[in-house]
N, C-alpha and C. Protein backbone atom coordinates (compact mmCIF):
# COMPACT_ATOMS: atom_id res chain seq x y z
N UNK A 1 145.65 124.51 268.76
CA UNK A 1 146.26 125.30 267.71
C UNK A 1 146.84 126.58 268.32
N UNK A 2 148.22 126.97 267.63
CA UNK A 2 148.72 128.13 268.33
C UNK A 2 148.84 128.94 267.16
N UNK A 3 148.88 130.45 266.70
CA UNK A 3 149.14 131.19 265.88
C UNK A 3 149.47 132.34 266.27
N UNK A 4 149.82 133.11 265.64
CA UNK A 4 150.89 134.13 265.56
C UNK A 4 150.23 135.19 264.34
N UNK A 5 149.53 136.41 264.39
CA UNK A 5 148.67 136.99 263.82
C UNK A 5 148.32 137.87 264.00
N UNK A 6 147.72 139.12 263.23
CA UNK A 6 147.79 140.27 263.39
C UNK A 6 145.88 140.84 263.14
N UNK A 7 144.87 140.91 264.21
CA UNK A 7 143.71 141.47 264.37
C UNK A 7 143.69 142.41 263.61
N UNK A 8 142.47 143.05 262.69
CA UNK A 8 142.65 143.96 262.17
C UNK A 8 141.46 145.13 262.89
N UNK A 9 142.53 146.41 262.48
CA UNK A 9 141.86 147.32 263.33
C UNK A 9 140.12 147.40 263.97
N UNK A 10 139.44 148.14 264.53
CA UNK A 10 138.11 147.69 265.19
C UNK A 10 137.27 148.33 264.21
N UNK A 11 137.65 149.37 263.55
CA UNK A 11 136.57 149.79 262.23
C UNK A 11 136.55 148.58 260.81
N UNK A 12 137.40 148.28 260.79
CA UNK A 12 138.07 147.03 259.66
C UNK A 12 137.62 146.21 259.80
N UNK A 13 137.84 145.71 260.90
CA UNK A 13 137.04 144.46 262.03
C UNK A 13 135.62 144.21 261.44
N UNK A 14 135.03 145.44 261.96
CA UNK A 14 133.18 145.41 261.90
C UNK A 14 132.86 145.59 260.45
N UNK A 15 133.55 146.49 259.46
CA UNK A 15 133.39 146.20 258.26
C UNK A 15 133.17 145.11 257.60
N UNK A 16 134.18 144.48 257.17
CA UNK A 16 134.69 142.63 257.16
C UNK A 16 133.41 142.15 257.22
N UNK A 17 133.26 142.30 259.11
CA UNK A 17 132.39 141.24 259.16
C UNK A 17 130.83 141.46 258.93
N UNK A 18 130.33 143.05 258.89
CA UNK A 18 129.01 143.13 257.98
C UNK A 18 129.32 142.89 256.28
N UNK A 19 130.25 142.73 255.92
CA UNK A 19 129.99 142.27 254.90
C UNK A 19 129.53 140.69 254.73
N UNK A 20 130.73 140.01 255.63
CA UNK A 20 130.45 138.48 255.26
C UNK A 20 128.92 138.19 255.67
N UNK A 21 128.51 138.77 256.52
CA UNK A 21 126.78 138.94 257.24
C UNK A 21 126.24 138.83 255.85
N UNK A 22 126.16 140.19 255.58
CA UNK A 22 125.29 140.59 253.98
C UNK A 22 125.42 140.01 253.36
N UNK A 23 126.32 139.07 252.61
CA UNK A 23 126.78 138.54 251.91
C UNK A 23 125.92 137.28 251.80
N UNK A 24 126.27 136.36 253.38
CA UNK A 24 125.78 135.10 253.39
C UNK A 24 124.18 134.79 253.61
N UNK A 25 123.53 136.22 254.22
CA UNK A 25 122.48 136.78 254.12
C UNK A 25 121.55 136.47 252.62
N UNK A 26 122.15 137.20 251.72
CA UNK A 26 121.73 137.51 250.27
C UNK A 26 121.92 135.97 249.49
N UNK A 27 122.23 135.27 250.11
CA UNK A 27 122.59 133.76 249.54
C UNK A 27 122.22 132.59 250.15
N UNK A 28 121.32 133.13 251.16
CA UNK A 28 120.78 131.91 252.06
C UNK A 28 121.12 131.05 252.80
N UNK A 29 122.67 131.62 253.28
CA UNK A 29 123.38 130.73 254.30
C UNK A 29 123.07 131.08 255.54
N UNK A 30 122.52 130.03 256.16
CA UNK A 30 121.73 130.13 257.03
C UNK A 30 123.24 130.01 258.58
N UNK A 31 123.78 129.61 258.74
CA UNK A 31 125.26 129.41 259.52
C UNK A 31 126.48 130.11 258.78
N UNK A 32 126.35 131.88 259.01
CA UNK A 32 127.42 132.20 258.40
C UNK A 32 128.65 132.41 259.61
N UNK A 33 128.67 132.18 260.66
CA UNK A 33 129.76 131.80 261.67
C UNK A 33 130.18 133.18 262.42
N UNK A 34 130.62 133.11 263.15
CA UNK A 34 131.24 134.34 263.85
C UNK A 34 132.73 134.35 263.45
N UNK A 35 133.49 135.54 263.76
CA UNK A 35 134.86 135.57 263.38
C UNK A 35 135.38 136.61 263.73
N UNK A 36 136.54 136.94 264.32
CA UNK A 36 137.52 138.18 263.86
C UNK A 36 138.37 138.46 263.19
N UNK A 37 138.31 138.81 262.24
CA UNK A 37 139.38 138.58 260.74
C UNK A 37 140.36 138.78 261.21
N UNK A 38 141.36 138.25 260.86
CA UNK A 38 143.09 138.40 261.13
C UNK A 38 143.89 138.09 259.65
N UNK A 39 144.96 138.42 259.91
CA UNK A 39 145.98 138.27 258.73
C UNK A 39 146.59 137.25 259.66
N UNK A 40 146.77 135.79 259.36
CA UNK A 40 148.14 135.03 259.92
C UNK A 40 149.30 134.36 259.64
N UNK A 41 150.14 134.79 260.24
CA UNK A 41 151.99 135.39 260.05
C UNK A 41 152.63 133.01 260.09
N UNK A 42 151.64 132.24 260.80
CA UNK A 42 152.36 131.06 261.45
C UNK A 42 151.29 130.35 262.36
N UNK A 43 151.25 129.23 262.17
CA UNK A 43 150.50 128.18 262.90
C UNK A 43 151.34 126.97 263.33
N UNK A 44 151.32 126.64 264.82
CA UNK A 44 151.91 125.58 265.36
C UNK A 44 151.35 124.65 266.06
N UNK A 45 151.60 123.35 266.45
CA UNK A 45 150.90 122.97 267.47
C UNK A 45 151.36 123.32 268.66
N UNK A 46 152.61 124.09 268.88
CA UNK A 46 152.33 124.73 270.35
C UNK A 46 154.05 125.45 270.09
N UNK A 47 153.83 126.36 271.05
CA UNK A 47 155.37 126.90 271.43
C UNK A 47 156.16 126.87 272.81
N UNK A 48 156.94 127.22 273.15
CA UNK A 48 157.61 127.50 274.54
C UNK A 48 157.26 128.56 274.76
N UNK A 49 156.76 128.67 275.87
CA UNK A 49 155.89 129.83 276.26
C UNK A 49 156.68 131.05 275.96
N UNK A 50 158.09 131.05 276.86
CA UNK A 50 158.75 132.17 277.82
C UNK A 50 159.58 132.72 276.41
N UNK A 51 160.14 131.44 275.61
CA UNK A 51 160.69 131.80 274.83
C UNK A 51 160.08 132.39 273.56
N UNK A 52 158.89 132.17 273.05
CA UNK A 52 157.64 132.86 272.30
C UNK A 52 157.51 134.34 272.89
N UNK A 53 157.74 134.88 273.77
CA UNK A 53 157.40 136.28 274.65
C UNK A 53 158.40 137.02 274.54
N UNK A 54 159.48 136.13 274.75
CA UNK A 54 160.78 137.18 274.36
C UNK A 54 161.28 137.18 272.63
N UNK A 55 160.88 136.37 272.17
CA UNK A 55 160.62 136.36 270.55
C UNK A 55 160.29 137.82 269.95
N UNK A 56 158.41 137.67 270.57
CA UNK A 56 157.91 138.37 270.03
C UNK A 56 158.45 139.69 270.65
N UNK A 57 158.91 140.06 271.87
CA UNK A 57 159.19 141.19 272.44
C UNK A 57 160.84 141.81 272.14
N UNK A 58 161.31 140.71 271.05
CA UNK A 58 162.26 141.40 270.37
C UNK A 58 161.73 142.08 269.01
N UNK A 59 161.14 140.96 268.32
CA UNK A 59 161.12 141.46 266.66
C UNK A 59 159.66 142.49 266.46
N UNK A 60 158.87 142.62 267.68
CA UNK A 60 157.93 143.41 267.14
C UNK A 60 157.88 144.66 267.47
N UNK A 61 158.55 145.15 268.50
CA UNK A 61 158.80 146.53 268.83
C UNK A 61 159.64 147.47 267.79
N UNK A 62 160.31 146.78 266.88
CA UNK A 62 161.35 147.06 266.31
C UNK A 62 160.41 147.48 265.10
N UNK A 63 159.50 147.13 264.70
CA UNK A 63 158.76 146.98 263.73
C UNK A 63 157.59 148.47 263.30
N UNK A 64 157.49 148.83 262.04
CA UNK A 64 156.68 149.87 262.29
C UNK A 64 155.30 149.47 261.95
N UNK A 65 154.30 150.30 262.13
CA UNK A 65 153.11 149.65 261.73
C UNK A 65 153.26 149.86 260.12
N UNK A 66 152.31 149.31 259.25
CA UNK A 66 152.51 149.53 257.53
C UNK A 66 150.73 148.75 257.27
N UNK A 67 150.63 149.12 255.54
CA UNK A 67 149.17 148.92 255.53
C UNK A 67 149.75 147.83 254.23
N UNK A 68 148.49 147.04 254.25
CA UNK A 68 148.16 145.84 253.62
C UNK A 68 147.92 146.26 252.62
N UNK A 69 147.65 145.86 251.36
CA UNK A 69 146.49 145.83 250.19
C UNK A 69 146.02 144.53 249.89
N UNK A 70 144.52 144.76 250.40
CA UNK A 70 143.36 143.75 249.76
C UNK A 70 143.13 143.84 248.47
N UNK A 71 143.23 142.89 247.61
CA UNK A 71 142.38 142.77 246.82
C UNK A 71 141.79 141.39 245.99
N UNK A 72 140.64 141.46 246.19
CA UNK A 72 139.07 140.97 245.89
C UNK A 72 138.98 140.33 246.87
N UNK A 73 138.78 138.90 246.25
CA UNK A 73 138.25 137.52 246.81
C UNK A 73 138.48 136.60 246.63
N UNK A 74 138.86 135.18 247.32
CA UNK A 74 139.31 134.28 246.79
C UNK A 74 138.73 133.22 247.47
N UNK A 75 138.39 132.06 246.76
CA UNK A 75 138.05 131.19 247.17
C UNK A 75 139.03 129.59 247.03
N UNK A 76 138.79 129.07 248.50
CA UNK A 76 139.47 126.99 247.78
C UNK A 76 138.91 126.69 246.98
N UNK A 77 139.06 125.41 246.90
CA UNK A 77 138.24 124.14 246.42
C UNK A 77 136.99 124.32 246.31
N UNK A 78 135.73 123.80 245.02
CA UNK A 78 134.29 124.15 245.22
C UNK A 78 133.34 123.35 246.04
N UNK A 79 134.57 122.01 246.30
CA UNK A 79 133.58 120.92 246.93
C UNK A 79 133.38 121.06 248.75
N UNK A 80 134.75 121.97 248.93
CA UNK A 80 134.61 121.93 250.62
C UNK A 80 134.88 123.86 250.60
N UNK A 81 134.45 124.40 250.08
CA UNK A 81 135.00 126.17 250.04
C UNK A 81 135.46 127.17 250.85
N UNK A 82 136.53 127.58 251.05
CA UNK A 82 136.82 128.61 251.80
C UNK A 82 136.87 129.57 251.07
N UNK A 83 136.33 130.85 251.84
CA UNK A 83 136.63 132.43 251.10
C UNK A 83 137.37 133.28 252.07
N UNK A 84 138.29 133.83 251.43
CA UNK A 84 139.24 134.97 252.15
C UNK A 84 139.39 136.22 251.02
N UNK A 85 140.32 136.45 251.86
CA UNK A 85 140.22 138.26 251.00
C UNK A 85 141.71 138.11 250.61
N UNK A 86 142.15 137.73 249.45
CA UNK A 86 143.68 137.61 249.23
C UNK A 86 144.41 139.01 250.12
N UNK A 87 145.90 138.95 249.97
CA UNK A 87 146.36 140.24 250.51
C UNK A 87 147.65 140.37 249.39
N UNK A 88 148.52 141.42 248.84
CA UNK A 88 149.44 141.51 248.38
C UNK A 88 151.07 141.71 249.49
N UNK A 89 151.79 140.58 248.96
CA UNK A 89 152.67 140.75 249.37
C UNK A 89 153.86 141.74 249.40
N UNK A 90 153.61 142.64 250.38
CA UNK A 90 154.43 144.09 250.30
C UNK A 90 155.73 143.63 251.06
N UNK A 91 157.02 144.51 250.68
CA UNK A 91 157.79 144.11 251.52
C UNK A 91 157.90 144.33 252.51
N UNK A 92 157.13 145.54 253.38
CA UNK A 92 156.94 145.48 255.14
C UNK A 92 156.55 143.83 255.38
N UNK A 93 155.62 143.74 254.69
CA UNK A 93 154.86 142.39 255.39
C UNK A 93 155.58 141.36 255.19
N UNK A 94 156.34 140.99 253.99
CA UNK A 94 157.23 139.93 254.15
C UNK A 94 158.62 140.06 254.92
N UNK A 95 159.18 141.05 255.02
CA UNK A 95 160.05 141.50 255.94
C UNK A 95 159.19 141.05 257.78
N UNK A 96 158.37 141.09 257.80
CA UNK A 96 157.77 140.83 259.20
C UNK A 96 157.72 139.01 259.52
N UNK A 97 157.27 138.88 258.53
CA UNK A 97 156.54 137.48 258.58
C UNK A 97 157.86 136.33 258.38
N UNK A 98 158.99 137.19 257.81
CA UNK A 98 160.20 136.69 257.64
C UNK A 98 160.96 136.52 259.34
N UNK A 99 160.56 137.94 259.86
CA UNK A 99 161.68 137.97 261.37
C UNK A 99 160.53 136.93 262.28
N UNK A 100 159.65 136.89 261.69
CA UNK A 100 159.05 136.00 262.85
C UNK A 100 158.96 134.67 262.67
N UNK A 101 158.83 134.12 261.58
CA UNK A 101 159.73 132.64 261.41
C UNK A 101 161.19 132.60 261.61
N UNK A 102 162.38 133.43 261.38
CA UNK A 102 163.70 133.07 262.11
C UNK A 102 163.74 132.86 263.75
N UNK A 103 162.78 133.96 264.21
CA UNK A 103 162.97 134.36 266.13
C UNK A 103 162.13 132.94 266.31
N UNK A 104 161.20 132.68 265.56
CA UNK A 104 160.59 131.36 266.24
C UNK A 104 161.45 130.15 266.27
N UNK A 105 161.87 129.81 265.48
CA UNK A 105 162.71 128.43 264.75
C UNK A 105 162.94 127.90 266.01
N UNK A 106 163.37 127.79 266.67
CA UNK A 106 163.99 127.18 268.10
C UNK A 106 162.71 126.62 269.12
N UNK A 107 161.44 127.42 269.22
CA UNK A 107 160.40 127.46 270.28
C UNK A 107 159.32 126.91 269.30
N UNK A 108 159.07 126.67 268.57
CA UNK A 108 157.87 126.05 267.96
C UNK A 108 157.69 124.83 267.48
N UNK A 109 156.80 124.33 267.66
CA UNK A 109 156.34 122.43 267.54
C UNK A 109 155.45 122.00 266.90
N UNK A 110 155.67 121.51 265.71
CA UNK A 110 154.53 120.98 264.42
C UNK A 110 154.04 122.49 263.76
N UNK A 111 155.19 123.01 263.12
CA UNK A 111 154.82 124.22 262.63
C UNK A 111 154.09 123.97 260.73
N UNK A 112 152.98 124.80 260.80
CA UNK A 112 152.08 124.07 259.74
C UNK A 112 153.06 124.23 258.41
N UNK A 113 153.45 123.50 257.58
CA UNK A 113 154.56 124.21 256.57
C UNK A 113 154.15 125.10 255.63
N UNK A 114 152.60 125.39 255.12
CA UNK A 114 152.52 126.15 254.65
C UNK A 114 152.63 127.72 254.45
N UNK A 115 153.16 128.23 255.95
CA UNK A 115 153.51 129.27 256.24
C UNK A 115 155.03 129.02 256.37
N UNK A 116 155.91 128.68 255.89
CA UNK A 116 157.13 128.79 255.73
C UNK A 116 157.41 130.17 254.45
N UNK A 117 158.68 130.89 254.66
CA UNK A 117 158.34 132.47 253.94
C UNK A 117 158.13 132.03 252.31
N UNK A 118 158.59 131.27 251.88
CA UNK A 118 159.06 130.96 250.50
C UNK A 118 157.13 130.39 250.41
N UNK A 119 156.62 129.83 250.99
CA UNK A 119 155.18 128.98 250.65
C UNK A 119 153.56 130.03 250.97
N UNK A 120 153.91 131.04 251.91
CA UNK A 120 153.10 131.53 252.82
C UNK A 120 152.15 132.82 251.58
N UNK A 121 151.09 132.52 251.59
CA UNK A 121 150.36 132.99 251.02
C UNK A 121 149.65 134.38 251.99
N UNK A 122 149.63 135.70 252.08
CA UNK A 122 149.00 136.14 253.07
C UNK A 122 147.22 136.42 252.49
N UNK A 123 146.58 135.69 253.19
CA UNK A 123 145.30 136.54 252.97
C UNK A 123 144.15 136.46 254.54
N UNK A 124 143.48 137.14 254.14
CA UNK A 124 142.49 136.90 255.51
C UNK A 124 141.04 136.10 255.19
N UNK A 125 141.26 135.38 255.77
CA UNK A 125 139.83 134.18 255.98
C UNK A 125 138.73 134.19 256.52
N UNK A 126 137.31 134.40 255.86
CA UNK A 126 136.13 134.28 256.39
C UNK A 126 135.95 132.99 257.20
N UNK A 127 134.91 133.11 258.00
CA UNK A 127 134.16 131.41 258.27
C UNK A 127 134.48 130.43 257.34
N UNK A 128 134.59 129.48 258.01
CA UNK A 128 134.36 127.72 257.11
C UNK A 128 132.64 128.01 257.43
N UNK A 129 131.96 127.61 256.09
CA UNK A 129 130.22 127.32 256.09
C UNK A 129 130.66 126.26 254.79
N UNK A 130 129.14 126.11 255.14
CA UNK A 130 128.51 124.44 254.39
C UNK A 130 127.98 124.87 253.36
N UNK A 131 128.43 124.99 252.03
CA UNK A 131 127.61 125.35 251.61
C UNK A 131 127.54 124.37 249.82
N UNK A 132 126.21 124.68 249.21
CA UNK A 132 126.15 123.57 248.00
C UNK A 132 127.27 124.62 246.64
N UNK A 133 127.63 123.75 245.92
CA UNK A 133 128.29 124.19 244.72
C UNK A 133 127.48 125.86 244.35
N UNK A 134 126.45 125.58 244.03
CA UNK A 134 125.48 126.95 243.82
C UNK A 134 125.51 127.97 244.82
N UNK A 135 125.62 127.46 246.27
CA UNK A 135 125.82 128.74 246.90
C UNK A 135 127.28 128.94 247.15
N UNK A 136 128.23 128.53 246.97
CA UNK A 136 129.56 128.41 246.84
C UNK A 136 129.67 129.89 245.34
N UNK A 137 129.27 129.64 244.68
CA UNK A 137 129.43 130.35 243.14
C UNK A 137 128.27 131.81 243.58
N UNK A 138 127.35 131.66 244.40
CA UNK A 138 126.54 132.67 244.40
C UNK A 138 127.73 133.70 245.62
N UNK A 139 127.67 132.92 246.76
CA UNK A 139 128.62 134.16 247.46
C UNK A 139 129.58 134.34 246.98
N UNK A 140 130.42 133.83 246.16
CA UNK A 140 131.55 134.33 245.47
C UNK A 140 131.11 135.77 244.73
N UNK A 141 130.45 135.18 243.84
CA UNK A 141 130.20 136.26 243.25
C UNK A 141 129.20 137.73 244.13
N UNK A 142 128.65 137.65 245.28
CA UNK A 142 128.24 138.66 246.12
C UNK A 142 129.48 139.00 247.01
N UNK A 143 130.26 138.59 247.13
CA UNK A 143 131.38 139.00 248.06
C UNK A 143 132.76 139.54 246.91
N UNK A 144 132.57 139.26 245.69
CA UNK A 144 133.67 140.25 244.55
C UNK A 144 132.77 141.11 244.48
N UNK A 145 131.79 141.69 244.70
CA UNK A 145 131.06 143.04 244.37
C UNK A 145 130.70 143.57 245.30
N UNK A 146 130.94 143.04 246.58
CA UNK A 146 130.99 143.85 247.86
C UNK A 146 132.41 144.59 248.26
N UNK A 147 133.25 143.56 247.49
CA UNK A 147 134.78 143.73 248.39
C UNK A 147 135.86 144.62 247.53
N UNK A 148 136.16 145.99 248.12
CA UNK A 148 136.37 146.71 247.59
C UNK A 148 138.29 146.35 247.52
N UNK A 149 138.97 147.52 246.58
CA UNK A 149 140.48 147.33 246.84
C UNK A 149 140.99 147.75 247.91
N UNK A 150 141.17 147.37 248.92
CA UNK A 150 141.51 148.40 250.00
C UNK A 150 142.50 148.55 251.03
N UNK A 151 143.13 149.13 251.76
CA UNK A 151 144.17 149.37 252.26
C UNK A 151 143.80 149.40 253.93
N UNK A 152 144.59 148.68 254.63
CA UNK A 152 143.70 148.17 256.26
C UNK A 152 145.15 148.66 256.90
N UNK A 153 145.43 149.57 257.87
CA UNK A 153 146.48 149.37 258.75
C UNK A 153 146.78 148.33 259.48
N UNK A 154 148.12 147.56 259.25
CA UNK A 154 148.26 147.14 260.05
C UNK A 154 149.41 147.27 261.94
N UNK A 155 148.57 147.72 263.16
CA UNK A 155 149.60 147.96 264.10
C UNK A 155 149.91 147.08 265.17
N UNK A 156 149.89 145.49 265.02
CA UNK A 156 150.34 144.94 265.99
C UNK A 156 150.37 143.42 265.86
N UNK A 157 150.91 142.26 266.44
CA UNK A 157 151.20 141.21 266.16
C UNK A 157 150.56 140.98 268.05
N UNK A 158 149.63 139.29 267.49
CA UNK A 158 149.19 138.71 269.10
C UNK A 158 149.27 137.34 268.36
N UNK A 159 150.09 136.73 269.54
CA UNK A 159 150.00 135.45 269.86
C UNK A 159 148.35 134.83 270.22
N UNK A 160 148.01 133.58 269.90
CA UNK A 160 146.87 133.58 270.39
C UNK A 160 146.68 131.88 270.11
N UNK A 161 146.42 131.10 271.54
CA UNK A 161 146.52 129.73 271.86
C UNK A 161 145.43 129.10 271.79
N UNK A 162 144.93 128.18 271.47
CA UNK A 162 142.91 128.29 271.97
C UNK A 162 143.78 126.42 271.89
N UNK A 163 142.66 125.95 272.86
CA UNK A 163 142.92 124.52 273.84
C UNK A 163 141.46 123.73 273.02
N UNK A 164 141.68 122.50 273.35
CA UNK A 164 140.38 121.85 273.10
C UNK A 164 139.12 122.76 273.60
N UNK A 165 139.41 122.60 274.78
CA UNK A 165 138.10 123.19 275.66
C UNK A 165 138.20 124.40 276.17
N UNK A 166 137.28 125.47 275.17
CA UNK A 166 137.53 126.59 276.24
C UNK A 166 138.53 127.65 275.48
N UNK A 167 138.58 128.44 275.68
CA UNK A 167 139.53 129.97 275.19
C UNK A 167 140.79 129.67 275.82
N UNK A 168 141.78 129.84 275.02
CA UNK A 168 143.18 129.45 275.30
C UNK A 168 144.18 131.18 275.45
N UNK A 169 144.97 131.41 275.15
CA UNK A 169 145.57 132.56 275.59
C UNK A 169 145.56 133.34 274.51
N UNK A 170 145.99 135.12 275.36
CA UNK A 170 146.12 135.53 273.87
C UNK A 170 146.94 136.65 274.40
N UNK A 171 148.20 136.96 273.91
CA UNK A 171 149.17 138.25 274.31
C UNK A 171 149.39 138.86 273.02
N UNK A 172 148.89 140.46 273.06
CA UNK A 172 149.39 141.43 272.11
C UNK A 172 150.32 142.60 272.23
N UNK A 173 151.45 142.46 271.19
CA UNK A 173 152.59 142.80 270.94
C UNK A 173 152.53 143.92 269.67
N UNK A 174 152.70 145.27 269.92
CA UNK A 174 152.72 146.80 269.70
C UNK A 174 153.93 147.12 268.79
N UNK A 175 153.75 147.85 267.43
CA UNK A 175 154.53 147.93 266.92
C UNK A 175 155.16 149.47 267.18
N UNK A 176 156.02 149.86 267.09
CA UNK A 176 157.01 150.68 267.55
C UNK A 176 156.06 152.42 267.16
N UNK A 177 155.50 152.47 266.13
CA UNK A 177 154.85 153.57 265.61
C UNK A 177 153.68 153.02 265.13
């Protein structure tokens, strides 16, 4: 899997993730997973390297940093559940997520379609865990009363490759301010 995604700052970061801790903690999930929350812009099964570098080293310098708004919680399906933190679509962010699907179009291979600009939902994603209908409905509801409205800077866009086996690449790309 290849993606195209934006880490969120290192105070944001550790926030996030003592929450999802506490959270899955207070609900008895015993495998609440490791993670570094990201916002992500595009998923492929792979790109051209050289041409992905000069992509990104056109459209992201150009770019200023701008802040997100979170708000709550959202969950999939109850039978297999994912929880993320929806995000609102501002126009910095769709303006971004826009130049980086045109600069890609040419260098990318089995691009997932649900991130196409018109389909692309932005939010940030906890762990995949196992969990029963009841604890599905219990952390929901401990993670809307943990998760505040909130506003996360965002300053930078990284490529980031991961292989069957093993840690795959990862180059980060600096927004202008």
């Amino acid at each position: 899997m290849n993606a195209i995604l934006s880490y969120l700052p290192q105070m944001e970061e550790k926030r996030i993730q003592q929450i999802w801790v506490e959270a899955t903690d207070q609900c008895h999930i015993t495998d609440s997973g490791a993670f570094p929350p990201q916002l992500v812009y595009q998923v492929a099964n792979g790109y051209e390297v050289n041409g992905l570098q000069g992509a990104l080293e056109r459209v992201i310098p150009q770019q200023e940093s701008f802040r997100i708004h979170c708000c709550g919680v959202g969950m999939t399906e109850v039978r297999s559940p994912r929880f993320y933190i929806p995000i609102v679509k501002s126009y910095p962010l769709i303006q971004l997520q826009q130049a980086i699907w045109e600069e890609t179009r040419s260098i990318r291979m089995g691009i997932c379609p649900t991130y196409q600009p018109d389909e692309w939902i932005p939010r940030i994603y906890f762990p995949f865990v196992q969990v029963t209908p009841d604890q599905a409905s219990s952390l929901y509801k401990k993670l809307k009363q943990m998760l505040t409205q909130d506003h996360i800077s965002i300053q930078q866009v990284s490529w980031v490759s991961s292989r069957d086996r093993g840690t795959g690449q990862k180059r980060h790309f600096s927004f202008s301010s």
